[in-house]
C-alpha atoms as a PDB file:
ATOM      1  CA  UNK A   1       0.000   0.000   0.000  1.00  0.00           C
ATOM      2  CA  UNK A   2       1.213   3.799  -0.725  1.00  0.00           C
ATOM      3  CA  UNK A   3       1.663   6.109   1.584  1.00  0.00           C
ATOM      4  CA  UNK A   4       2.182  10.136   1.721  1.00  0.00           C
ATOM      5  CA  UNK A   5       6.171  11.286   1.812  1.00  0.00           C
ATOM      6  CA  UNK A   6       6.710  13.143   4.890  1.00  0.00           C
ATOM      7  CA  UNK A   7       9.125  15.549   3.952  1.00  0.00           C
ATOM      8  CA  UNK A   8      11.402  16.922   6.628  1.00  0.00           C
ATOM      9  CA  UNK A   9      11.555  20.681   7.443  1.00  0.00           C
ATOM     10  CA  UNK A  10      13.350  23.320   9.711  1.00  0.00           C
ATOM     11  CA  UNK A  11      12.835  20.951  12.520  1.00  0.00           C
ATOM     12  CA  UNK A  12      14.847  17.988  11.143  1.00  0.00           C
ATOM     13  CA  UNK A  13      18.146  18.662  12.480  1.00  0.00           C
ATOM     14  CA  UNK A  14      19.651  17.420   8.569  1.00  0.00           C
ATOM     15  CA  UNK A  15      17.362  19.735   7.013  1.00  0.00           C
ATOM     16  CA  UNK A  16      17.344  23.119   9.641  1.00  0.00           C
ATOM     17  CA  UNK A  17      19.399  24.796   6.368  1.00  0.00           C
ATOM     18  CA  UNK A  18      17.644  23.224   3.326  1.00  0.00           C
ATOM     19  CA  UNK A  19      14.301  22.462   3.816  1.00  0.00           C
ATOM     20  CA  UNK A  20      12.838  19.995   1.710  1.00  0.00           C
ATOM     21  CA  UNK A  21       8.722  20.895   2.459  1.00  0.00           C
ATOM     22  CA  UNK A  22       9.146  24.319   1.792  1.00  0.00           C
ATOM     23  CA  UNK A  23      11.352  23.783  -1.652  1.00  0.00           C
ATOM     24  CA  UNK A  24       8.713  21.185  -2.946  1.00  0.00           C
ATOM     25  CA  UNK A  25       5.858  23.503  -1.268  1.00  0.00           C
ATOM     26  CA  UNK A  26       3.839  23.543  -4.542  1.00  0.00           C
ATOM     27  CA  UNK A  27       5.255  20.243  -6.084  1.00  0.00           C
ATOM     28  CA  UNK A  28       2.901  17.447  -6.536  1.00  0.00           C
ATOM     29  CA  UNK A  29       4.722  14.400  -5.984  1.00  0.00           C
ATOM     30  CA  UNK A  30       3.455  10.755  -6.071  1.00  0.00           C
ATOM     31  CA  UNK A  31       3.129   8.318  -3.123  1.00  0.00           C
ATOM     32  CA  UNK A  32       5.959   6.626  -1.628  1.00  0.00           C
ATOM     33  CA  UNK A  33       5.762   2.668  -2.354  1.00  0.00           C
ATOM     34  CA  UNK A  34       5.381   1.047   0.852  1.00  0.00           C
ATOM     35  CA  UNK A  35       8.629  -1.119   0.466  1.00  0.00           C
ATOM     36  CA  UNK A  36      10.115   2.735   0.513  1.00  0.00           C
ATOM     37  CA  UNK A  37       8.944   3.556   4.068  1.00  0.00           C
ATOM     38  CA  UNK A  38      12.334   3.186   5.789  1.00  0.00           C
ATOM     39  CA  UNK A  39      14.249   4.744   3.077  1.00  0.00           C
ATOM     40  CA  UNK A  40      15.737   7.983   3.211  1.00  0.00           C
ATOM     41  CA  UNK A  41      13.599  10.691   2.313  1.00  0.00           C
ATOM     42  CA  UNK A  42      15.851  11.680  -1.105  1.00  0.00           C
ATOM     43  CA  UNK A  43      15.000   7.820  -2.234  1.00  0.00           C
ATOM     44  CA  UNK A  44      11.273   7.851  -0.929  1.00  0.00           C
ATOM     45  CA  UNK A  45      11.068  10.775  -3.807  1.00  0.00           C
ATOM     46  CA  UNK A  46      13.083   9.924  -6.463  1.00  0.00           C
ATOM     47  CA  UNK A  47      11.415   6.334  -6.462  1.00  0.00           C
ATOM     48  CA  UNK A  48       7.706   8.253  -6.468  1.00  0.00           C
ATOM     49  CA  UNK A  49       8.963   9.659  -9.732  1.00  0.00           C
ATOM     50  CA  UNK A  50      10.828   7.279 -11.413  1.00  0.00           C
ATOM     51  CA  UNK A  51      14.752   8.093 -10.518  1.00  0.00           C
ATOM     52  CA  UNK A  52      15.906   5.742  -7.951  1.00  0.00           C
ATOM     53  CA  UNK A  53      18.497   3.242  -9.759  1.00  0.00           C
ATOM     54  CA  UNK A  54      21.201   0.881  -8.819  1.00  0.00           C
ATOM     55  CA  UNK A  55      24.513   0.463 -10.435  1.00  0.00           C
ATOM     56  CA  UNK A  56      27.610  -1.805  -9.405  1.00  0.00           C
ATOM     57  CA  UNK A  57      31.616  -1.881 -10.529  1.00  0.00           C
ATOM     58  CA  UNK A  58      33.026  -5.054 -10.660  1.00  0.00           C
ATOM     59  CA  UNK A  59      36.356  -6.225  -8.902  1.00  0.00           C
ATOM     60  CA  UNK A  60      38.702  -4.732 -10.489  1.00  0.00           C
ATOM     61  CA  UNK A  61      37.107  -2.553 -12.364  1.00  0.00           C
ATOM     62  CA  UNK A  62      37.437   1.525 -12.991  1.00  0.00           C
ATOM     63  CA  UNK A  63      34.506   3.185 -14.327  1.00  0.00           C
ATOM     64  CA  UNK A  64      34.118   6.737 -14.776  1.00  0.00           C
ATOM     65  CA  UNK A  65      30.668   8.562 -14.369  1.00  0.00           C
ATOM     66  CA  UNK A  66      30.113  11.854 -15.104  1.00  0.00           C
ATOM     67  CA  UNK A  67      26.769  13.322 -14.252  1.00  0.00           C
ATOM     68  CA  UNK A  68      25.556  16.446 -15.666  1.00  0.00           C
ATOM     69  CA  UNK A  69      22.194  18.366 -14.006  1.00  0.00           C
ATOM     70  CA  UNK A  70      20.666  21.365 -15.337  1.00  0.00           C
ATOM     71  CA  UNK A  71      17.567  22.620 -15.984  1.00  0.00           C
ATOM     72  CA  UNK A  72      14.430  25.124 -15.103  1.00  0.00           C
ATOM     73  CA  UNK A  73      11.891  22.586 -13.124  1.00  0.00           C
ATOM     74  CA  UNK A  74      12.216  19.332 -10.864  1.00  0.00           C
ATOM     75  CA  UNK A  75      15.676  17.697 -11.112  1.00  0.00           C
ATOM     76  CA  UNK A  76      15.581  14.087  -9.077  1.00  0.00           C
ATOM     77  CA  UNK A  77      17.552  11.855  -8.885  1.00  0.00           C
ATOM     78  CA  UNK A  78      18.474   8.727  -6.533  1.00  0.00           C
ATOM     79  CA  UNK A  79      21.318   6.165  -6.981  1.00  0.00           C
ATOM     80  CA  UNK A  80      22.819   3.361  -5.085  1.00  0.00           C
ATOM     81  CA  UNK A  81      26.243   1.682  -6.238  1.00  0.00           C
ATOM     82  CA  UNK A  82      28.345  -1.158  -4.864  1.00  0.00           C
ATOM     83  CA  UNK A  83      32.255  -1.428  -6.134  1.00  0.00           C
ATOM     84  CA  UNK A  84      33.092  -4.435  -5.192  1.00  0.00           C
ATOM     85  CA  UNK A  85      36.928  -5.351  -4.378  1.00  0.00           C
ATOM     86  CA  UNK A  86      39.819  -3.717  -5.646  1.00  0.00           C
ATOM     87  CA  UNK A  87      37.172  -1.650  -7.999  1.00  0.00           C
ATOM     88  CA  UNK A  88      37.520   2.345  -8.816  1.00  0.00           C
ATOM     89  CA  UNK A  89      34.532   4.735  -9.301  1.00  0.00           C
ATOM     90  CA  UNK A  90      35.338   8.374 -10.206  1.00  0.00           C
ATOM     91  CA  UNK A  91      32.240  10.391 -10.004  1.00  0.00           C
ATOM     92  CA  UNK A  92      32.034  14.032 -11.839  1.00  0.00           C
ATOM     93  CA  UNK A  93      29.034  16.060 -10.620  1.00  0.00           C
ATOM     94  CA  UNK A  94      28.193  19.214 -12.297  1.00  0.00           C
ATOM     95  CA  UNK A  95      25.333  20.871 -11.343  1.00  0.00           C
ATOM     96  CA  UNK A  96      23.721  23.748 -12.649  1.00  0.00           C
ATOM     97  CA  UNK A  97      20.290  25.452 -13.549  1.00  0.00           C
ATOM     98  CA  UNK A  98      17.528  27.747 -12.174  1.00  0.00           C
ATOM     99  CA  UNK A  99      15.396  25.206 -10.553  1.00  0.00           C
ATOM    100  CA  UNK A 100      15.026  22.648  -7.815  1.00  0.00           C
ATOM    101  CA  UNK A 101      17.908  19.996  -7.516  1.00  0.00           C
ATOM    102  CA  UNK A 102      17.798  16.844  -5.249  1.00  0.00           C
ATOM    103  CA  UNK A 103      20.341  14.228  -6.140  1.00  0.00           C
ATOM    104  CA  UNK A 104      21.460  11.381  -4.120  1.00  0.00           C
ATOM    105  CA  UNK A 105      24.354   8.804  -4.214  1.00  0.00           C
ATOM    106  CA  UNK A 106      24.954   6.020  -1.443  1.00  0.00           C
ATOM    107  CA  UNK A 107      28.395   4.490  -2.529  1.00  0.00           C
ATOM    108  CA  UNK A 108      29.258   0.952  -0.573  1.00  0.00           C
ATOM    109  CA  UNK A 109      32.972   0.244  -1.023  1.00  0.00           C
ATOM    110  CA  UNK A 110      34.273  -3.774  -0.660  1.00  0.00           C
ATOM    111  CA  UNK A 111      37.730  -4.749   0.457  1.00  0.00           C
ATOM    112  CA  UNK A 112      40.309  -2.107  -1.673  1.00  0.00           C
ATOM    113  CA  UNK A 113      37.662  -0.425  -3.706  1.00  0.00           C
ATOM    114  CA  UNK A 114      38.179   2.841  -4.042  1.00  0.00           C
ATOM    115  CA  UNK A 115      35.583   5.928  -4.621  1.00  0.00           C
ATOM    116  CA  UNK A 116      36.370   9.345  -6.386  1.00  0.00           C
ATOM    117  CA  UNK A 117      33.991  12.029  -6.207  1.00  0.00           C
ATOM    118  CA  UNK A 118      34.003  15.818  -7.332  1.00  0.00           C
ATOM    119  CA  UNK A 119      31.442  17.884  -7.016  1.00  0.00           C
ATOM    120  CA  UNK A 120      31.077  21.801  -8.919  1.00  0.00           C
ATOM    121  CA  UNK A 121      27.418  23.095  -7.686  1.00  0.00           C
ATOM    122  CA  UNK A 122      25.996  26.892  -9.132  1.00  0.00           C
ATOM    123  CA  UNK A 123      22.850  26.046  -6.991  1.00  0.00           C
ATOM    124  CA  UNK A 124      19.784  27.082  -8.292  1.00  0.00           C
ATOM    125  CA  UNK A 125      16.006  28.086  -6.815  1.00  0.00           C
ATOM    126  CA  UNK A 126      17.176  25.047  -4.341  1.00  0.00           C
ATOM    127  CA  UNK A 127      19.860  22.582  -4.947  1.00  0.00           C
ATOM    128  CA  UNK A 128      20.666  19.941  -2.579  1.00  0.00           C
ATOM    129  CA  UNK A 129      23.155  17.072  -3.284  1.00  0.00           C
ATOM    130  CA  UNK A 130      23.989  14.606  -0.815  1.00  0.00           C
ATOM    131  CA  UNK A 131      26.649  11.611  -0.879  1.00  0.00           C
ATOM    132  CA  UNK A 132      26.689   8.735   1.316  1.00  0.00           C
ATOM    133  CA  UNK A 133      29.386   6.259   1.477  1.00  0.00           C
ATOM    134  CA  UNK A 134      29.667   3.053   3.825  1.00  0.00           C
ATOM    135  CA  UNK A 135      33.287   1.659   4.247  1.00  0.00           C
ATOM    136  CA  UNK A 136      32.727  -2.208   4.186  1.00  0.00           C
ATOM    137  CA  UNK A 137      35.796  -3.810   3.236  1.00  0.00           C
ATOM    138  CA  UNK A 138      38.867  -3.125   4.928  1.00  0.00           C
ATOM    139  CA  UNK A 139      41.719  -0.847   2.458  1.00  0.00           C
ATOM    140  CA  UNK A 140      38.717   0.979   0.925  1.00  0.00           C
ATOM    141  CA  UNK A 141      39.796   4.998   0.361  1.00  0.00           C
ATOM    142  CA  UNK A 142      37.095   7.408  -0.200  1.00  0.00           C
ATOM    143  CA  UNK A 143      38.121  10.819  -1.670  1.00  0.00           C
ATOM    144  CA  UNK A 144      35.334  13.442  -2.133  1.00  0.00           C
ATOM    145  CA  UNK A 145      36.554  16.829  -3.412  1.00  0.00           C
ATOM    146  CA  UNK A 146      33.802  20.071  -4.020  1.00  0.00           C
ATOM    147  CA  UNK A 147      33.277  23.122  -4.564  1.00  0.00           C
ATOM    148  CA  UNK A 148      29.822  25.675  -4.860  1.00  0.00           C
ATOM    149  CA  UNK A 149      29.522  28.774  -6.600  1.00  0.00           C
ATOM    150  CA  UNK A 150      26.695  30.780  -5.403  1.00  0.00           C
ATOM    151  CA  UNK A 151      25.442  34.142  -6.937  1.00  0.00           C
ATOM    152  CA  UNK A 152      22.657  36.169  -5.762  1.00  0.00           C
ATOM    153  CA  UNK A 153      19.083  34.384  -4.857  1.00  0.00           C
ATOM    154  CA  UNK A 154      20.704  31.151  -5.102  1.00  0.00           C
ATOM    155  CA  UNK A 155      20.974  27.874  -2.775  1.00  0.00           C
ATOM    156  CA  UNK A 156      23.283  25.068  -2.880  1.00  0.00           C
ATOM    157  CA  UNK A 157      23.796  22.397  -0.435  1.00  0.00           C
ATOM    158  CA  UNK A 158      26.598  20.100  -0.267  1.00  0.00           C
ATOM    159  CA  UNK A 159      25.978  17.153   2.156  1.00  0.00           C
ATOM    160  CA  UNK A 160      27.635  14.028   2.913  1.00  0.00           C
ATOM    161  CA  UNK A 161      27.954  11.062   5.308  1.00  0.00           C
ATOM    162  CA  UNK A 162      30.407   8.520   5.238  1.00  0.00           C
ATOM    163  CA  UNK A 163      30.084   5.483   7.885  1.00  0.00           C
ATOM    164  CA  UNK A 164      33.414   3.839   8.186  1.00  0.00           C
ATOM    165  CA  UNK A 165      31.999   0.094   9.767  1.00  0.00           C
ATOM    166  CA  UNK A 166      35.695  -1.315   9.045  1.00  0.00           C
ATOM    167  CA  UNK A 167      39.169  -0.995   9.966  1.00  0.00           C
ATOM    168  CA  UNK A 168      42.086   0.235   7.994  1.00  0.00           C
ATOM    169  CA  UNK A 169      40.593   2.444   5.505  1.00  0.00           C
ATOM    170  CA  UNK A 170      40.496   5.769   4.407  1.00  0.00           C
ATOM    171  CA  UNK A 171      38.425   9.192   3.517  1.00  0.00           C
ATOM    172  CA  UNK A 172      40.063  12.570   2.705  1.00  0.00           C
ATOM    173  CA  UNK A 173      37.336  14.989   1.965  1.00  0.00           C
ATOM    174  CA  UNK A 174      37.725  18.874   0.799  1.00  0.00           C
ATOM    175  CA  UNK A 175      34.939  21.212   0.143  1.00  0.00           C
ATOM    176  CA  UNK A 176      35.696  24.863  -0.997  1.00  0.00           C
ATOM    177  CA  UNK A 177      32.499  27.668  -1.238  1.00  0.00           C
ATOM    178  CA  UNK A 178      32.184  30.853  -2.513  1.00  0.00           C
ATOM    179  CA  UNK A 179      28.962  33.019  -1.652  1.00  0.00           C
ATOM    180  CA  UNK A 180      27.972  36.323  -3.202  1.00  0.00           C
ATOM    181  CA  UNK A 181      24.970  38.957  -1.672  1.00  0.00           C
ATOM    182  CA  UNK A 182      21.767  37.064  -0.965  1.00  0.00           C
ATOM    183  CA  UNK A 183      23.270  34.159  -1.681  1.00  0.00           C
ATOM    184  CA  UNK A 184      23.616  30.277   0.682  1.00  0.00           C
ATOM    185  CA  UNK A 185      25.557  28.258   0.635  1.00  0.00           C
ATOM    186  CA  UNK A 186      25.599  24.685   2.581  1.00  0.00           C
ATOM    187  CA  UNK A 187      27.714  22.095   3.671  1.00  0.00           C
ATOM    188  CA  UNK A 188      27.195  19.726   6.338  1.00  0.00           C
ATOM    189  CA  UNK A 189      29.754  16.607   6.463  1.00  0.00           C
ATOM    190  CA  UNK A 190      29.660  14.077   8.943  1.00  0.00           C
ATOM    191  CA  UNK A 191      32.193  11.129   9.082  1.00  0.00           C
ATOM    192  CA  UNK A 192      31.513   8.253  11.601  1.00  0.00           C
ATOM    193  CA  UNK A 193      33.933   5.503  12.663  1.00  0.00           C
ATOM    194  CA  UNK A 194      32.778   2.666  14.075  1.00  0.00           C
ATOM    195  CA  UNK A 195      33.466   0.815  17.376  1.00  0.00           C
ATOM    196  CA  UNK A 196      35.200  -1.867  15.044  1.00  0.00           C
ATOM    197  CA  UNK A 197      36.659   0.438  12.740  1.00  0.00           C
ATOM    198  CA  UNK A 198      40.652   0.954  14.237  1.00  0.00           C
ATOM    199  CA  UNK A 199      43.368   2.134  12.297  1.00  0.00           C
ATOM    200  CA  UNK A 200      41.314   4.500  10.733  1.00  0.00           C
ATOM    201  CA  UNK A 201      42.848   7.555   8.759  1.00  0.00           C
ATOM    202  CA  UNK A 202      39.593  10.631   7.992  1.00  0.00           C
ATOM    203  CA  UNK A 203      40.575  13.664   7.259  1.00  0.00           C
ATOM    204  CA  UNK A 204      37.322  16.838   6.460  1.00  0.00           C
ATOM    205  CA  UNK A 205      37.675  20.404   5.509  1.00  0.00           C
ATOM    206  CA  UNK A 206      35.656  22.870   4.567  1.00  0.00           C
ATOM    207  CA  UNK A 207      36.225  26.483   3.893  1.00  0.00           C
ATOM    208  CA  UNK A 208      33.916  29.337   2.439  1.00  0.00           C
ATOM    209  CA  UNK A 209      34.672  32.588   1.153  1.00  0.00           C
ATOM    210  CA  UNK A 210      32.037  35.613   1.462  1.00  0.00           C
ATOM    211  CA  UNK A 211      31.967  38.027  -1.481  1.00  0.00           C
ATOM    212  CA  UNK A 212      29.363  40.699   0.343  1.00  0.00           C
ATOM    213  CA  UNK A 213      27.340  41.445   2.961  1.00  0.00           C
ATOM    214  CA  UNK A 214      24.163  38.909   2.839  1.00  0.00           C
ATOM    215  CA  UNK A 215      25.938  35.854   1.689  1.00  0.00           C
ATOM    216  CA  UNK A 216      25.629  33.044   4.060  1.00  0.00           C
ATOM    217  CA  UNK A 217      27.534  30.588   5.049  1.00  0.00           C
ATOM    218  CA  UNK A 218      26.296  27.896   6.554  1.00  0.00           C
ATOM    219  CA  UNK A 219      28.940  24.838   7.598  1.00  0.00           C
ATOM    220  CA  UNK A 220      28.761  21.831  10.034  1.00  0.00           C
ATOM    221  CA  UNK A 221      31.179  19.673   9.892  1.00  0.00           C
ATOM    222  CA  UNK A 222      31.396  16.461  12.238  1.00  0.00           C
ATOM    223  CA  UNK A 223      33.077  13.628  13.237  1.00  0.00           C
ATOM    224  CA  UNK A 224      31.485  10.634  15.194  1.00  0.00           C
ATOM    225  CA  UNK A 225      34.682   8.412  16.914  1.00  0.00           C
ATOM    226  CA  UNK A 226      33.752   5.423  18.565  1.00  0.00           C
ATOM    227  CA  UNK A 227      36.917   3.652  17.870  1.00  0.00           C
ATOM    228  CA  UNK A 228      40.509   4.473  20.181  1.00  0.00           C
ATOM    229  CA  UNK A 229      43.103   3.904  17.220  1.00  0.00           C
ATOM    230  CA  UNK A 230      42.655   6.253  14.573  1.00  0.00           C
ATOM    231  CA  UNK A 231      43.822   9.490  13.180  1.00  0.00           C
ATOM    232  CA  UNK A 232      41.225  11.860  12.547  1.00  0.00           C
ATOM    233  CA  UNK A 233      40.680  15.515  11.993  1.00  0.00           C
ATOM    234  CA  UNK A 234      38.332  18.480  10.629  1.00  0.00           C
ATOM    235  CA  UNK A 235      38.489  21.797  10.040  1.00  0.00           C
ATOM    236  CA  UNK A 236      36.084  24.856   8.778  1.00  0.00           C
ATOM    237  CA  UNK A 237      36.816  28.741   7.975  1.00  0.00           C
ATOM    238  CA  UNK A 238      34.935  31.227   6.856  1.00  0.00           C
ATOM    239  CA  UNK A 239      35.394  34.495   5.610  1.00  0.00           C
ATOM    240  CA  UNK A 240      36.315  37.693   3.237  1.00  0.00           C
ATOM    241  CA  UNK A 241      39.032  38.248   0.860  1.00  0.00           C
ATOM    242  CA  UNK A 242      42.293  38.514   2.225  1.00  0.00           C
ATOM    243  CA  UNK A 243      42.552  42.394   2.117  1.00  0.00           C
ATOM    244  CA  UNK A 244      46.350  41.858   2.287  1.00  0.00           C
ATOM    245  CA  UNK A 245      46.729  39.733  -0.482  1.00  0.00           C
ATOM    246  CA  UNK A 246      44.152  42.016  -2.485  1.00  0.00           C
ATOM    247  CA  UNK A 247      46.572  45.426  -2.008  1.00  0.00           C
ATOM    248  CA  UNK A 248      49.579  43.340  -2.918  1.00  0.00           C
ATOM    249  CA  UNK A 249      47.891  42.507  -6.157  1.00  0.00           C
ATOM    250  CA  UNK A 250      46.429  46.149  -7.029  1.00  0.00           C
ATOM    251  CA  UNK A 251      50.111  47.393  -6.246  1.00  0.00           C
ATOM    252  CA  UNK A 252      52.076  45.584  -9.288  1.00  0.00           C
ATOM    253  CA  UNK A 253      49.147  46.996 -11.027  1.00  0.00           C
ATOM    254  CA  UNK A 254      46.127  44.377 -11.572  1.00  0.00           C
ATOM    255  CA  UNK A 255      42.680  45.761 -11.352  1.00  0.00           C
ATOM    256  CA  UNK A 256      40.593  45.281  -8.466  1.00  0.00           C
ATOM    257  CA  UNK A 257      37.962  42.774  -9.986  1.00  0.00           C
ATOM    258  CA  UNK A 258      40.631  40.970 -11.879  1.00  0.00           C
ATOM    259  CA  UNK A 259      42.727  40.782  -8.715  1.00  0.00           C
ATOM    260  CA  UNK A 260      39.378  39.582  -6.879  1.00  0.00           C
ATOM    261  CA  UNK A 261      38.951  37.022  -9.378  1.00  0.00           C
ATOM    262  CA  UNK A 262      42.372  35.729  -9.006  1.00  0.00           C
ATOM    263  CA  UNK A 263      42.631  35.073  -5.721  1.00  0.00           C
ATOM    264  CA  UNK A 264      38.888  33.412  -5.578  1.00  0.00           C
ATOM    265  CA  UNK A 265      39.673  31.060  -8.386  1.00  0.00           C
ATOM    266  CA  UNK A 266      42.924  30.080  -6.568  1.00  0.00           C
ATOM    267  CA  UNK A 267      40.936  29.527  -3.676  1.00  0.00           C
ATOM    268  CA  UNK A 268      38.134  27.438  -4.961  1.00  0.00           C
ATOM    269  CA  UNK A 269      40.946  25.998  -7.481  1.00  0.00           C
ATOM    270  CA  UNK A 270      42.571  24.006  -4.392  1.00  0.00           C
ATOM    271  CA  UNK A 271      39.557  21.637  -4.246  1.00  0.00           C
ATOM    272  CA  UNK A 272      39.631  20.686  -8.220  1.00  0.00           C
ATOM    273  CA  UNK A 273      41.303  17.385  -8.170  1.00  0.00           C
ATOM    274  CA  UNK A 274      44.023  16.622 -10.400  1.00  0.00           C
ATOM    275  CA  UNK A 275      42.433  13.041 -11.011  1.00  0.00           C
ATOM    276  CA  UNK A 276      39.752  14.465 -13.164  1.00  0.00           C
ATOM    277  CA  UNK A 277      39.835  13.385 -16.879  1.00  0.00           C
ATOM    278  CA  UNK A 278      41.731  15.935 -18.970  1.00  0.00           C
ATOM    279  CA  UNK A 279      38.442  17.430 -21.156  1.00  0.00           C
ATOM    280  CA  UNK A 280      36.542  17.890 -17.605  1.00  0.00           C
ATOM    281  CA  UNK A 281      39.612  19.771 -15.833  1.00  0.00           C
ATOM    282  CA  UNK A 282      39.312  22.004 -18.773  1.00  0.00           C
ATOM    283  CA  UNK A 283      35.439  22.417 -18.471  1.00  0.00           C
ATOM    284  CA  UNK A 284      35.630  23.248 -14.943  1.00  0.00           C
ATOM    285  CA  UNK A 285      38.260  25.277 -15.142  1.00  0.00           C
ATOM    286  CA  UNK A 286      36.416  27.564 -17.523  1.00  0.00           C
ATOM    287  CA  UNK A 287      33.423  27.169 -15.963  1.00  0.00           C
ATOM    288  CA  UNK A 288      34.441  28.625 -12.868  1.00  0.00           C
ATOM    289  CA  UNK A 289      36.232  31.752 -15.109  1.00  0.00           C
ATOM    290  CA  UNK A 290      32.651  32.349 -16.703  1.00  0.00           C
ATOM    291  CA  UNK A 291      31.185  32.613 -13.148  1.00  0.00           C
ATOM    292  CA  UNK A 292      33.894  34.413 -11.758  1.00  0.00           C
ATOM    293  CA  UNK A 293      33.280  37.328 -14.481  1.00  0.00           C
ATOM    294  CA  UNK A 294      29.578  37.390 -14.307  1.00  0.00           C
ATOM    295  CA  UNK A 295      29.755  38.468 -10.932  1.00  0.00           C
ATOM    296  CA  UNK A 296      33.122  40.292 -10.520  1.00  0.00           C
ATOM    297  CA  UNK A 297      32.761  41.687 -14.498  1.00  0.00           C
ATOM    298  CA  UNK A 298      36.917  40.686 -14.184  1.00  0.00           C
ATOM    299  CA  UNK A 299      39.181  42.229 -16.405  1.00  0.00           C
ATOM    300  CA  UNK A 300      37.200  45.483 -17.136  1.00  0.00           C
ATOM    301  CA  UNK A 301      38.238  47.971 -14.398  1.00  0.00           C
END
């Protein structure tokens, strides 16, 4: 039997920043299946529509996915993927469009796999993407890299969880955000090592830059230890433009925007991996430029 998706608001600790009834307020969605009810709200809708899916890598195997989301209305999107031992899965997300983005990947990693993830979000009317990873086999490394743009009226939200239930493995993850007037911008990242899980190595940063006064910032990184030997850490900044830095530039005679626009693709530059396939780096790379000049106009002081 079907049942009504309870969406989660201000109230739901995960969802205080982003909340899902209010950015699907006048969205008419279909019921959840009842086999669904457990799920996590993100599958509970993409299922309703059509756009839950489930994908594996073989032992062994690399794969490379790159997933591209843009668009004016509803983008949904739910996937689940096991890479099973000694298996690689790079994962490009780049996100962009005016609309309402919910995307969802739950990555399980066997003995030695290995997961690659970058992320490049522009936000939209609401964009939330959230990543998931479960450590199950002991050598697994996770490496999630990410970065969000976000200009004026905008919202992007950059979530992730990774439950490490296994020894010996290891997640680096690095999330860079830049935030103009009226803009927000979201991470929340929460790594979790289990009572089993010793000799684990987790490492989470996340910094965000604010262009003017308005932007928001909103960052919550965590880290759940219930295991005695491991080497963990986390970190979060936030802030302006290193005024310093900025006169230093102006002084050997660069222009204020372009010197603005220097420093900020430096800064979001550190979190673009140098894994990603040749053509990508490229796309990115200019990608960010276009952005950068839309809202600094750089070059033309």
């Amino acid at each position: 039997m079907a049942r009504a998706i309870q969406l989660p608001g201000r109230r739901h600790e995960d969802w205080r920043w982003s909340p899902l009834d209010a950015a699907l307020a006048d969205t008419v969605l279909g019921d959840a299946p009842s086999k669904g009810a457990d799920d996590p709200v993100l599958v509970q809708v993409a299922a309703a529509m059509g756009r839950h899916e489930q994908a594996s890598v073989g032992p062994g195997e690399s794969r490379i996915w790159i997933d591209r989301i843009d668009g004016a209305g509803l983008q949904v999107r739910s996937r689940d993927v096991r890479v099973a031992e000694g298996g690689l899965l790079t994962r490009v997300v780049l996100q962009h469009g005016d609309g309402t983005t919910l995307d969802r990947c739950r990555v399980t990693l066997d003995e030695g796999a290995r997961f690659h993830q970058f992320t490049l979000s522009f936000g939209g009317r609401y964009a939330r993407l959230e990543t998931e990873v479960e450590v199950a086999g002991q050598g697994a490394q996770t490496e999630l890299r990410g970065a969000y743009l976000v200009a004026s009226g905008r919202h992007a939200d950059l979530t992730s969880r990774v439950l490490h239930s296994v020894g010996g493995a290891r997640t680096t993850q690095l999330v860079k955000g830049v935030v103009d007037a009226r803009g927000r911008g979201v991470f929340q990242g929460r790594i979790t090592v289990a009572r089993d899980a010793q000799r684990t190595l987790a490492e989470q940063h996340h910094d965000g830059l604010l262009l003017a006064d308005g932007a928001e910032i909103l960052a919550k990184p965590e880290l759940e230890i219930y295991a005695d030997d491991v080497e963990c850490a986390h970190g979060n900044t936030a802030g302006a433009l290193d005024e310093g830095a900025l006169f230093y530039m102006r002084s050997r005679g660069i222009g204020r925007d372009e010197a603005r626009a220097l420093l900020i693709q430096a800064f979001v530059g550190a979190a673009v991996p140098d894994w990603l396939p040749a053509a990508i780096g490229d796309e990115v790379g200019s990608t960010i430029a276009a952005w950068l000049d839309a809202q600094l106009g750089a070059g033309r002081d």
